[in-house]
Protein backbone atom coordinates (compact mmCIF):
# COMPACT_ATOMS: atom_id res chain seq x y z
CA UNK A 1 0.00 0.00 0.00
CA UNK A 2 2.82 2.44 0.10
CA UNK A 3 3.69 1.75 -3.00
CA UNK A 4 0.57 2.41 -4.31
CA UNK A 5 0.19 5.42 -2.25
CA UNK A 6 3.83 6.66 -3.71
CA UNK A 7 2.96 5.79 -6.78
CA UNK A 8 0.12 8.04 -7.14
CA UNK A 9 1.27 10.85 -5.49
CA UNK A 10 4.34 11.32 -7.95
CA UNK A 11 1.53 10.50 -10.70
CA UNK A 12 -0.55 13.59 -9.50
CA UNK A 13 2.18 15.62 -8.86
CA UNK A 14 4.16 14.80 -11.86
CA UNK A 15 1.24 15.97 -14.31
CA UNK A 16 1.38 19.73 -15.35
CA UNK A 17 -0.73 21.40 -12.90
CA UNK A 18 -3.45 23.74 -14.27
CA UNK A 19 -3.38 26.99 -13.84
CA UNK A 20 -6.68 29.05 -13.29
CA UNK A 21 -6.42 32.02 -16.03
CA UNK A 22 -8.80 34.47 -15.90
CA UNK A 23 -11.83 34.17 -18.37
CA UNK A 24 -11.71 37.08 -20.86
CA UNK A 25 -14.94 38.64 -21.26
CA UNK A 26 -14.44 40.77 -24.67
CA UNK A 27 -17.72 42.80 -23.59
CA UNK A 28 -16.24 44.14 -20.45
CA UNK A 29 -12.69 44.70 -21.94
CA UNK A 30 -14.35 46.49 -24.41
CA UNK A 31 -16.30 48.97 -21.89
CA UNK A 32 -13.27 49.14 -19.80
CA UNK A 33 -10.83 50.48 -22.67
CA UNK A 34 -13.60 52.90 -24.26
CA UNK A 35 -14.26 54.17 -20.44
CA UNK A 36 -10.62 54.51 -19.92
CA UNK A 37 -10.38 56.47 -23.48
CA UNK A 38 -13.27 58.68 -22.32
CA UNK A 39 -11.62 59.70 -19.24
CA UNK A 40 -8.61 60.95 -21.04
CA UNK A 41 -10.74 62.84 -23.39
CA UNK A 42 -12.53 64.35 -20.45
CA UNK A 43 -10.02 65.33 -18.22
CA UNK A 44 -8.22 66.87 -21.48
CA UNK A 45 -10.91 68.87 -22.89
CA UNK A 46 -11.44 69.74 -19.17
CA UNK A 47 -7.65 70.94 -18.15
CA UNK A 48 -7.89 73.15 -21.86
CA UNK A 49 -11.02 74.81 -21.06
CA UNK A 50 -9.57 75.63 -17.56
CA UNK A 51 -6.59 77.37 -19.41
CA UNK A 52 -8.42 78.99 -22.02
CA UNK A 53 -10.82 79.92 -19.13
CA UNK A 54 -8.11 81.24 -16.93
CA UNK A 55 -7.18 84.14 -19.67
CA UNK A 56 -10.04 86.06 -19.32
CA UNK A 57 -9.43 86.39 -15.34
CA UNK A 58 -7.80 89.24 -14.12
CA UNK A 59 -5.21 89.31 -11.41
CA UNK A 60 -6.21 92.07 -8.51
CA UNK A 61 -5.32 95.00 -9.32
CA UNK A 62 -3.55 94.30 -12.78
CA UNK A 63 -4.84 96.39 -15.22
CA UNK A 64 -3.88 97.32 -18.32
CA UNK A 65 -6.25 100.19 -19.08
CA UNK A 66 -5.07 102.50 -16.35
CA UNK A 67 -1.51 100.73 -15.76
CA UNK A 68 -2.68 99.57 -12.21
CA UNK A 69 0.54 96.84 -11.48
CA UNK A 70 -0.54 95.63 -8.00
CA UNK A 71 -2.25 97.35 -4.89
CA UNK A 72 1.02 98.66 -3.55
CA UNK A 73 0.52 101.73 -5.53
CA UNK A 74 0.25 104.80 -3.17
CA UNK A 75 -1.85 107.44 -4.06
CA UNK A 76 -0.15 110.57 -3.64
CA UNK A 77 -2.35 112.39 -1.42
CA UNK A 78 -1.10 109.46 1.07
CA UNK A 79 2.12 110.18 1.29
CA UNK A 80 3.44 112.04 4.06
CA UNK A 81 6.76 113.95 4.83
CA UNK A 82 7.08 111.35 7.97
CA UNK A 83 7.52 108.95 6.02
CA UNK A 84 11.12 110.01 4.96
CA UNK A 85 11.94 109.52 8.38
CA UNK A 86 11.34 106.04 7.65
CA UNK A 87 12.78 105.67 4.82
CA UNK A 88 9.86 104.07 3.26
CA UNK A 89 9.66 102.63 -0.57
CA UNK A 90 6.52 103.52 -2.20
CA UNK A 91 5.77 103.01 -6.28
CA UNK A 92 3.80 105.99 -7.81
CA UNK A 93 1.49 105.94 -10.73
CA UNK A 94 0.40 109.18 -12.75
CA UNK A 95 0.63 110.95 -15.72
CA UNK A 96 3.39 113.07 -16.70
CA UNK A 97 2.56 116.56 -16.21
CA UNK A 98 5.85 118.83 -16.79
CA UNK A 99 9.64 118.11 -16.43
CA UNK A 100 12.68 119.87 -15.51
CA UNK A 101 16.38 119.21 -16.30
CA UNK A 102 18.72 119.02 -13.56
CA UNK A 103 22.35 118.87 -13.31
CA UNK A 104 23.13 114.97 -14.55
CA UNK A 105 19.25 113.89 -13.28
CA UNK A 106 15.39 114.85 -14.07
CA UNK A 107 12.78 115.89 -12.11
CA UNK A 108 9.00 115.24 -13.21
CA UNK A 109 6.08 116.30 -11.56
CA UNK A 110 3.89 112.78 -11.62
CA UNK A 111 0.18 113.40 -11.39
CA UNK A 112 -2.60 110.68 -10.60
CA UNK A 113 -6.29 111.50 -9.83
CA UNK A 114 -5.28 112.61 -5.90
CA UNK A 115 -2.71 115.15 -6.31
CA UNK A 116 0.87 115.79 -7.56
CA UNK A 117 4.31 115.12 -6.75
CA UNK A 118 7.77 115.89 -7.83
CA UNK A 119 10.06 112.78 -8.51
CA UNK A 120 14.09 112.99 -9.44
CA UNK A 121 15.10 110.45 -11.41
CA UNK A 122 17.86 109.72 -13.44
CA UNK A 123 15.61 108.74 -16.77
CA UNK A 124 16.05 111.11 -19.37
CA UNK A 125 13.13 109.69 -21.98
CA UNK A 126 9.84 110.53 -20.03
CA UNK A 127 7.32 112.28 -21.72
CA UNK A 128 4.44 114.80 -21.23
CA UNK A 129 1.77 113.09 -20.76
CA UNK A 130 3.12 109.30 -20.41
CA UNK A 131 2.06 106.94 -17.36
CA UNK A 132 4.36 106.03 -15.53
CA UNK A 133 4.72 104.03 -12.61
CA UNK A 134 7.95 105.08 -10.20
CA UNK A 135 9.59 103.75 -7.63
CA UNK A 136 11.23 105.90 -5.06
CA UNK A 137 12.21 106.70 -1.69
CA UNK A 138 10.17 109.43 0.00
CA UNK A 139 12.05 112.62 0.79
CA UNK A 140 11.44 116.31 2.54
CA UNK A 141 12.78 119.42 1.82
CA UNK A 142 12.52 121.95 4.17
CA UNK A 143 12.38 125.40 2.63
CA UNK A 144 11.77 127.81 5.95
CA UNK A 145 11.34 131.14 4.69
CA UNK A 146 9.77 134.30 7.30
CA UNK A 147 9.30 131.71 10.15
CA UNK A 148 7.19 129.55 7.47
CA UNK A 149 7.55 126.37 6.53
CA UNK A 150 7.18 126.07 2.55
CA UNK A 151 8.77 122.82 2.52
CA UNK A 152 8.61 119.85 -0.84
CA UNK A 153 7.69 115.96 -0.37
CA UNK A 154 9.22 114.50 -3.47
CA UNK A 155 10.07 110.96 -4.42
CA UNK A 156 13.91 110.31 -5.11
CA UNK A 157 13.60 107.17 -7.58
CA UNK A 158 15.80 104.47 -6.94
């Protein structure tokens, strides 16, 4: 009997065992591919309509009508002749109303829709009349005259 029992043991172990594939069902490959092809499409046409979408967004305050770069820009009736104490940057944004040569420099009175200011600079190409955006360093000049103070903010451009 252990012959016989050793005998078919290395007879069932000896055949090729079978191995359980997976049945194929063409109908749900099928499905699965087209689905899969589907979502591609999808999220493509999705991530190009979110570009082309994104173009017609505006950043705040980035404006190319007016030349509005960001909301840093100080309106000139803000600034303040403590603020040179300070030393404070600020960027200005106005229209060019006159200019004046100095000695190697220029000095341009900048005016936006709250009031003027004077700004030395060393560009030589501004126009009447251009925006412009400047940045500077606030500065005072005191100009005492018949115990008066007639002092000048201007903005020394850096």
């Amino acid at each position: 009997m252990k012959l016989a029992t050793k005998q078919a043991l290395i007879h069932k172990f000896d055949q090729p065992m079978a191995v359980m594939q997976p049945q194929k069902n063409f109908l749900l490959s099928f499905l699965n591919r087209r689905s899969m092809i589907s979502c591609r499409l999808g999220f493509t046409l999705l991530l190009v309509a979110g570009l082309f979408g994104c173009g017609y967004l505006t950043t705040p305050g980035l404006q190319a009508s007016n030349l509005s770069f960001g909301s840093n820009v100080t309106p000139i009736r803000s600034i303040k002749p403590e603020q040179e104490q300070q030393d404070i940057t600020v960027y200005v944004q106005g229209k060019v109303e006159t200019q004046v040569p100095l000695l190697n420099q220029w000095a341009y009175q900048i005016n936006d829709s709250t009031g003027k200011i004077w700004v030395v600079t060393n560009q030589p190409n501004l126009q009447e009349g251009q925006q412009v955006v400047i940045k500077g360093k606030v500065r005072y000049k005191s100009i005492p005259l018949a115990n008066q103070e007639f002092g000048e903010i201007y903005i020394e451009e850096k």
